[in-house]
N, C-alpha and C. Protein backbone atom coordinates (compact mmCIF):
# COMPACT_ATOMS: atom_id res chain seq x y z
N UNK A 1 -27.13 -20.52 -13.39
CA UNK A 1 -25.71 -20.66 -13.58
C UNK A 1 -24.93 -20.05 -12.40
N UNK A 2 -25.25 -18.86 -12.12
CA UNK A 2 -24.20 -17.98 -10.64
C UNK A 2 -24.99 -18.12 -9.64
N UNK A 3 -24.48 -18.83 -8.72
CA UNK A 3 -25.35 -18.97 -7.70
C UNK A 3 -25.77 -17.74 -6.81
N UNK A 4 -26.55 -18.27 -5.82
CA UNK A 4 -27.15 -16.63 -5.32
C UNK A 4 -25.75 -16.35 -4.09
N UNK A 5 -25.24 -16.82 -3.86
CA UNK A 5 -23.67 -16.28 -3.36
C UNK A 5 -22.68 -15.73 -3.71
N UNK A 6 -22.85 -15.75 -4.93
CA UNK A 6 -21.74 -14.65 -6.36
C UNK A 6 -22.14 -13.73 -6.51
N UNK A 7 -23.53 -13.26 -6.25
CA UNK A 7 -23.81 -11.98 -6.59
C UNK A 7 -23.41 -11.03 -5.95
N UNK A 8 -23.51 -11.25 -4.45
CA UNK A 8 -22.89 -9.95 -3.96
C UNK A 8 -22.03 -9.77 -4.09
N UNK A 9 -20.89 -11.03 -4.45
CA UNK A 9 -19.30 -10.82 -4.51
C UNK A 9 -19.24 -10.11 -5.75
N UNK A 10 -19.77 -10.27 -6.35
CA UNK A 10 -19.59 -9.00 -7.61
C UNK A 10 -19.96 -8.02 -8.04
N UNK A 11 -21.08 -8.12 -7.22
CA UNK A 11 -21.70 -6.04 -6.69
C UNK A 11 -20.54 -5.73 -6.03
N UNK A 12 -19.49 -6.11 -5.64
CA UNK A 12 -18.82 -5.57 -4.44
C UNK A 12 -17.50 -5.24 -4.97
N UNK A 13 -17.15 -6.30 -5.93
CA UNK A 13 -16.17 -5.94 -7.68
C UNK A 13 -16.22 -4.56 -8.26
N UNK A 14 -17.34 -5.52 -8.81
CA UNK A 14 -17.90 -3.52 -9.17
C UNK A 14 -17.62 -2.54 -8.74
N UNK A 15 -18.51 -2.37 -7.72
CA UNK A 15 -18.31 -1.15 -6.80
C UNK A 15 -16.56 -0.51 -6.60
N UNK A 16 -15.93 -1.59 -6.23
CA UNK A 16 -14.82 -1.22 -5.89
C UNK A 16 -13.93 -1.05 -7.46
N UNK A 17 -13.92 -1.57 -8.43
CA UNK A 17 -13.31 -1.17 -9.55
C UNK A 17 -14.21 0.20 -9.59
N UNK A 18 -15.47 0.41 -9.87
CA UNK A 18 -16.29 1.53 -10.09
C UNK A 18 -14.93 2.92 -9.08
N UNK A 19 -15.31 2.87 -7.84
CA UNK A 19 -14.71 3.38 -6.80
C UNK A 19 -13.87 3.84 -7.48
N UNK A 20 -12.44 2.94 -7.65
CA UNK A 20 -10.91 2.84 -7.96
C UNK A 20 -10.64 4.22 -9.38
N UNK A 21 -11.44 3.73 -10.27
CA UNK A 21 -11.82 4.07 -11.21
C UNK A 21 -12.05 6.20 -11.39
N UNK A 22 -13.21 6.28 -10.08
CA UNK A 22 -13.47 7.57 -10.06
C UNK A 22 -12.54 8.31 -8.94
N UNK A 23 -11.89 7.78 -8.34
CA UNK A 23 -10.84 8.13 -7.13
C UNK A 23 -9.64 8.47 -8.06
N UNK A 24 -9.03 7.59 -8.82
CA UNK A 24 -7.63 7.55 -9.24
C UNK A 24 -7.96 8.66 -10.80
N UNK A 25 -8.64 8.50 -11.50
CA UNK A 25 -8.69 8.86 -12.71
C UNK A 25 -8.26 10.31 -12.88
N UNK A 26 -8.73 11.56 -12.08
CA UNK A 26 -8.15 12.59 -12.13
C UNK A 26 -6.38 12.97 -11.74
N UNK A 27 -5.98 11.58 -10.37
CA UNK A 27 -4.72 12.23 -10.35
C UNK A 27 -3.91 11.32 -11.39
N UNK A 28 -4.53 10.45 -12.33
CA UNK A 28 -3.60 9.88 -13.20
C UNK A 28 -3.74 10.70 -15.02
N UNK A 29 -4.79 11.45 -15.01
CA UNK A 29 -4.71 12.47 -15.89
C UNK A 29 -3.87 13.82 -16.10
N UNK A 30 -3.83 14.00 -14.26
CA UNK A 30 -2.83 15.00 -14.10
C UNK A 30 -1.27 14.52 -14.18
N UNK A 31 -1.30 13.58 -14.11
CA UNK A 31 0.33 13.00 -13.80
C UNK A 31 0.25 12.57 -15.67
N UNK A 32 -0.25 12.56 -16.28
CA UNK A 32 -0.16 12.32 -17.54
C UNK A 32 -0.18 13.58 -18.42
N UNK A 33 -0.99 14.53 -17.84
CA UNK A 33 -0.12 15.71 -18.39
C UNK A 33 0.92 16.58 -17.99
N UNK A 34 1.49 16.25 -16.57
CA UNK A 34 2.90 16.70 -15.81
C UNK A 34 3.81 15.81 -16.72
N UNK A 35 3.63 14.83 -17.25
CA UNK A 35 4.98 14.05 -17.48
C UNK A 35 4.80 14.05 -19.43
N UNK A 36 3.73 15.03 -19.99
CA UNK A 36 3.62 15.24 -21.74
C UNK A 36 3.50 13.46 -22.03
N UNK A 37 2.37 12.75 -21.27
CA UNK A 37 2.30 11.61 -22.06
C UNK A 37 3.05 10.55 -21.88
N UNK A 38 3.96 10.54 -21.34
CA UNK A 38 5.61 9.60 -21.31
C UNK A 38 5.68 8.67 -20.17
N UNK A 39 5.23 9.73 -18.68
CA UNK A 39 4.62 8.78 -18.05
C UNK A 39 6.43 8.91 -16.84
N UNK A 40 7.13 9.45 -17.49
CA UNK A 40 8.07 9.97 -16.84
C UNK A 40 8.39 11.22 -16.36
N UNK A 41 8.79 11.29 -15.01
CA UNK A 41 9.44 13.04 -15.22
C UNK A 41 10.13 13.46 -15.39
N UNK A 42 10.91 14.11 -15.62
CA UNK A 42 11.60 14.85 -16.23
C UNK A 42 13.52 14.61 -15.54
N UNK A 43 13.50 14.94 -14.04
CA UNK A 43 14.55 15.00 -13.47
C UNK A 43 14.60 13.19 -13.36
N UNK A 44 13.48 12.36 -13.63
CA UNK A 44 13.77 10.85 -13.72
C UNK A 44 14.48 10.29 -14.73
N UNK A 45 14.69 11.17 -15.51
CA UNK A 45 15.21 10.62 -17.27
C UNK A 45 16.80 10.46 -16.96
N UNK A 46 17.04 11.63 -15.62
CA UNK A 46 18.32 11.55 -15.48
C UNK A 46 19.19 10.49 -14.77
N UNK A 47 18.11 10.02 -13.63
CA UNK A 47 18.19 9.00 -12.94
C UNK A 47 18.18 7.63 -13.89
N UNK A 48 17.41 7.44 -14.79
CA UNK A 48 17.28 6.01 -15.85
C UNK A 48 18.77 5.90 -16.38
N UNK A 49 18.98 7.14 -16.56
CA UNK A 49 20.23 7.03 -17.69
C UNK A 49 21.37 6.47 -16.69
N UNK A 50 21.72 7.23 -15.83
CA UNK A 50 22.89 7.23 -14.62
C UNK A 50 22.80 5.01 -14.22
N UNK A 51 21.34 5.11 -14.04
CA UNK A 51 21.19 3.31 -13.84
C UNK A 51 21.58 2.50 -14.88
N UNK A 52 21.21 2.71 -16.53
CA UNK A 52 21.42 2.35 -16.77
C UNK A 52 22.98 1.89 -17.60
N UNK A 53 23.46 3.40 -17.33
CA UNK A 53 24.78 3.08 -17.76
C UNK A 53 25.67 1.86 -16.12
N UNK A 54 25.36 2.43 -15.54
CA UNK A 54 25.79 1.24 -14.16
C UNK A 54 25.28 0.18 -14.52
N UNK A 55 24.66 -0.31 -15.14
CA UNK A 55 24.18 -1.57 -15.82
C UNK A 55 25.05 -2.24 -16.47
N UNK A 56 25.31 -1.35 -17.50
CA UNK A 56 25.81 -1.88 -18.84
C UNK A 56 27.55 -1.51 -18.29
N UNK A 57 27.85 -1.49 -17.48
CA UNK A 57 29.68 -0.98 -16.90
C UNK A 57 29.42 -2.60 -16.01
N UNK A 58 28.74 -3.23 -15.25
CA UNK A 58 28.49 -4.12 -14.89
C UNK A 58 28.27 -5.17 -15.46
N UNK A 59 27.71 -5.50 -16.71
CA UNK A 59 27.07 -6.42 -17.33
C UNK A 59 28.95 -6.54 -18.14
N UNK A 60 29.79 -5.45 -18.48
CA UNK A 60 31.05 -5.35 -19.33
C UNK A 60 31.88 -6.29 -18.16
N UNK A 61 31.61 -5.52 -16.94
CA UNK A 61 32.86 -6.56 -15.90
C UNK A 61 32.36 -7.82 -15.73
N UNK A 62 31.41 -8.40 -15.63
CA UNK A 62 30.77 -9.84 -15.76
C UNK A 62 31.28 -10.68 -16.78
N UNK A 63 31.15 -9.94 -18.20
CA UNK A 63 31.44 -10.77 -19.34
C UNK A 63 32.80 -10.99 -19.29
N UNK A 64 33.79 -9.24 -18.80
CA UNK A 64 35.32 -9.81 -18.97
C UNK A 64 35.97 -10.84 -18.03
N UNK A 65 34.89 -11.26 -16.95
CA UNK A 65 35.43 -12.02 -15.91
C UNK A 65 34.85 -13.55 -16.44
N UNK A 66 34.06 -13.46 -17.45
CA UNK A 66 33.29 -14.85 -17.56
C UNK A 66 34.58 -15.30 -18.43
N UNK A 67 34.80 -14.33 -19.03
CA UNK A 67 35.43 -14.78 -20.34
C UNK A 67 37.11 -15.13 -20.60
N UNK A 68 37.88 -14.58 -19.08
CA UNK A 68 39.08 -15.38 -18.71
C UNK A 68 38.98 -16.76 -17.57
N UNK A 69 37.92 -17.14 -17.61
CA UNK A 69 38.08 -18.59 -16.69
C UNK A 69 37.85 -19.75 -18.02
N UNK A 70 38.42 -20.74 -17.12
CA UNK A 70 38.38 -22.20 -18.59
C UNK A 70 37.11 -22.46 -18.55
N UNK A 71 36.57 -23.29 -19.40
CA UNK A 71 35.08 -24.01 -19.59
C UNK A 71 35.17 -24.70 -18.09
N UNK A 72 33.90 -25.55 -17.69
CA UNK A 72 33.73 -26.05 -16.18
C UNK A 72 32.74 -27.01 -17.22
N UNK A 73 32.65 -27.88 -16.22
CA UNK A 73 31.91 -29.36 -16.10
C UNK A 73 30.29 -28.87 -16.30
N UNK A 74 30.09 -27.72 -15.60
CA UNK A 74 28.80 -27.07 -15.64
C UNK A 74 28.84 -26.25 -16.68
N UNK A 75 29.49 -26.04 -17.23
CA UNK A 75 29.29 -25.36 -18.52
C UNK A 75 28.73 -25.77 -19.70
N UNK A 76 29.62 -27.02 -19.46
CA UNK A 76 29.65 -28.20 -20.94
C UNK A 76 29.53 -29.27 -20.11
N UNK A 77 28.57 -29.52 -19.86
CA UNK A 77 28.22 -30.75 -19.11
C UNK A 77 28.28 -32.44 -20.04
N UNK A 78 29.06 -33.19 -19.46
CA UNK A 78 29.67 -34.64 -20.13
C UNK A 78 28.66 -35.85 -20.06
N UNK A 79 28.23 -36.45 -21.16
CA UNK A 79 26.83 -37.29 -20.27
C UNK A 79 28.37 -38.67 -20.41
N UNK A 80 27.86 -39.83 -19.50
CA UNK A 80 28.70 -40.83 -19.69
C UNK A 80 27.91 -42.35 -19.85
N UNK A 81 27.25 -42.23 -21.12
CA UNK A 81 26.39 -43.47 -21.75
C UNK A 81 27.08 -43.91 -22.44
């Protein structure tokens, strides 16, 4: 079924997930207990919030601007059959 040309390509998979695997795993244990699980830090919670209220102050001026123009052709598009 796998020819004899797949094999190395997937000793080489391996290896490198294997690799990835024993390289990363300690500093993503440590960053998982710096951040209690969450996966965030701490002074970042402050940054999410600050974005996302600029979001939602943006997404408010969008709607009040959508919402004083008339309907458009592209809005409500007219078929003529």
């Amino acid at each position: 079924m796998i020819s004899s040309r797949m094999v190395p390509i997937l000793i080489a998979i391996g290896v490198g997930v294997g690799t990835g695997v024993y390289v990363f795993q300690p500093l993503l244990k440590e960053y998982e207990a710096d951040t209690k699980g969450t996966w965030i830090l701490p002074q970042d919670e402050a940054r999410i919030k600050t974005l996302q209220q600029q979001q939602q102050q943006q997404q408010q001026q969008k709607d009040e601007n959508t919402s004083n123009t008339s309907p458009t052709e592209k809005q409500f598009p007219v078929s003529n059959k």
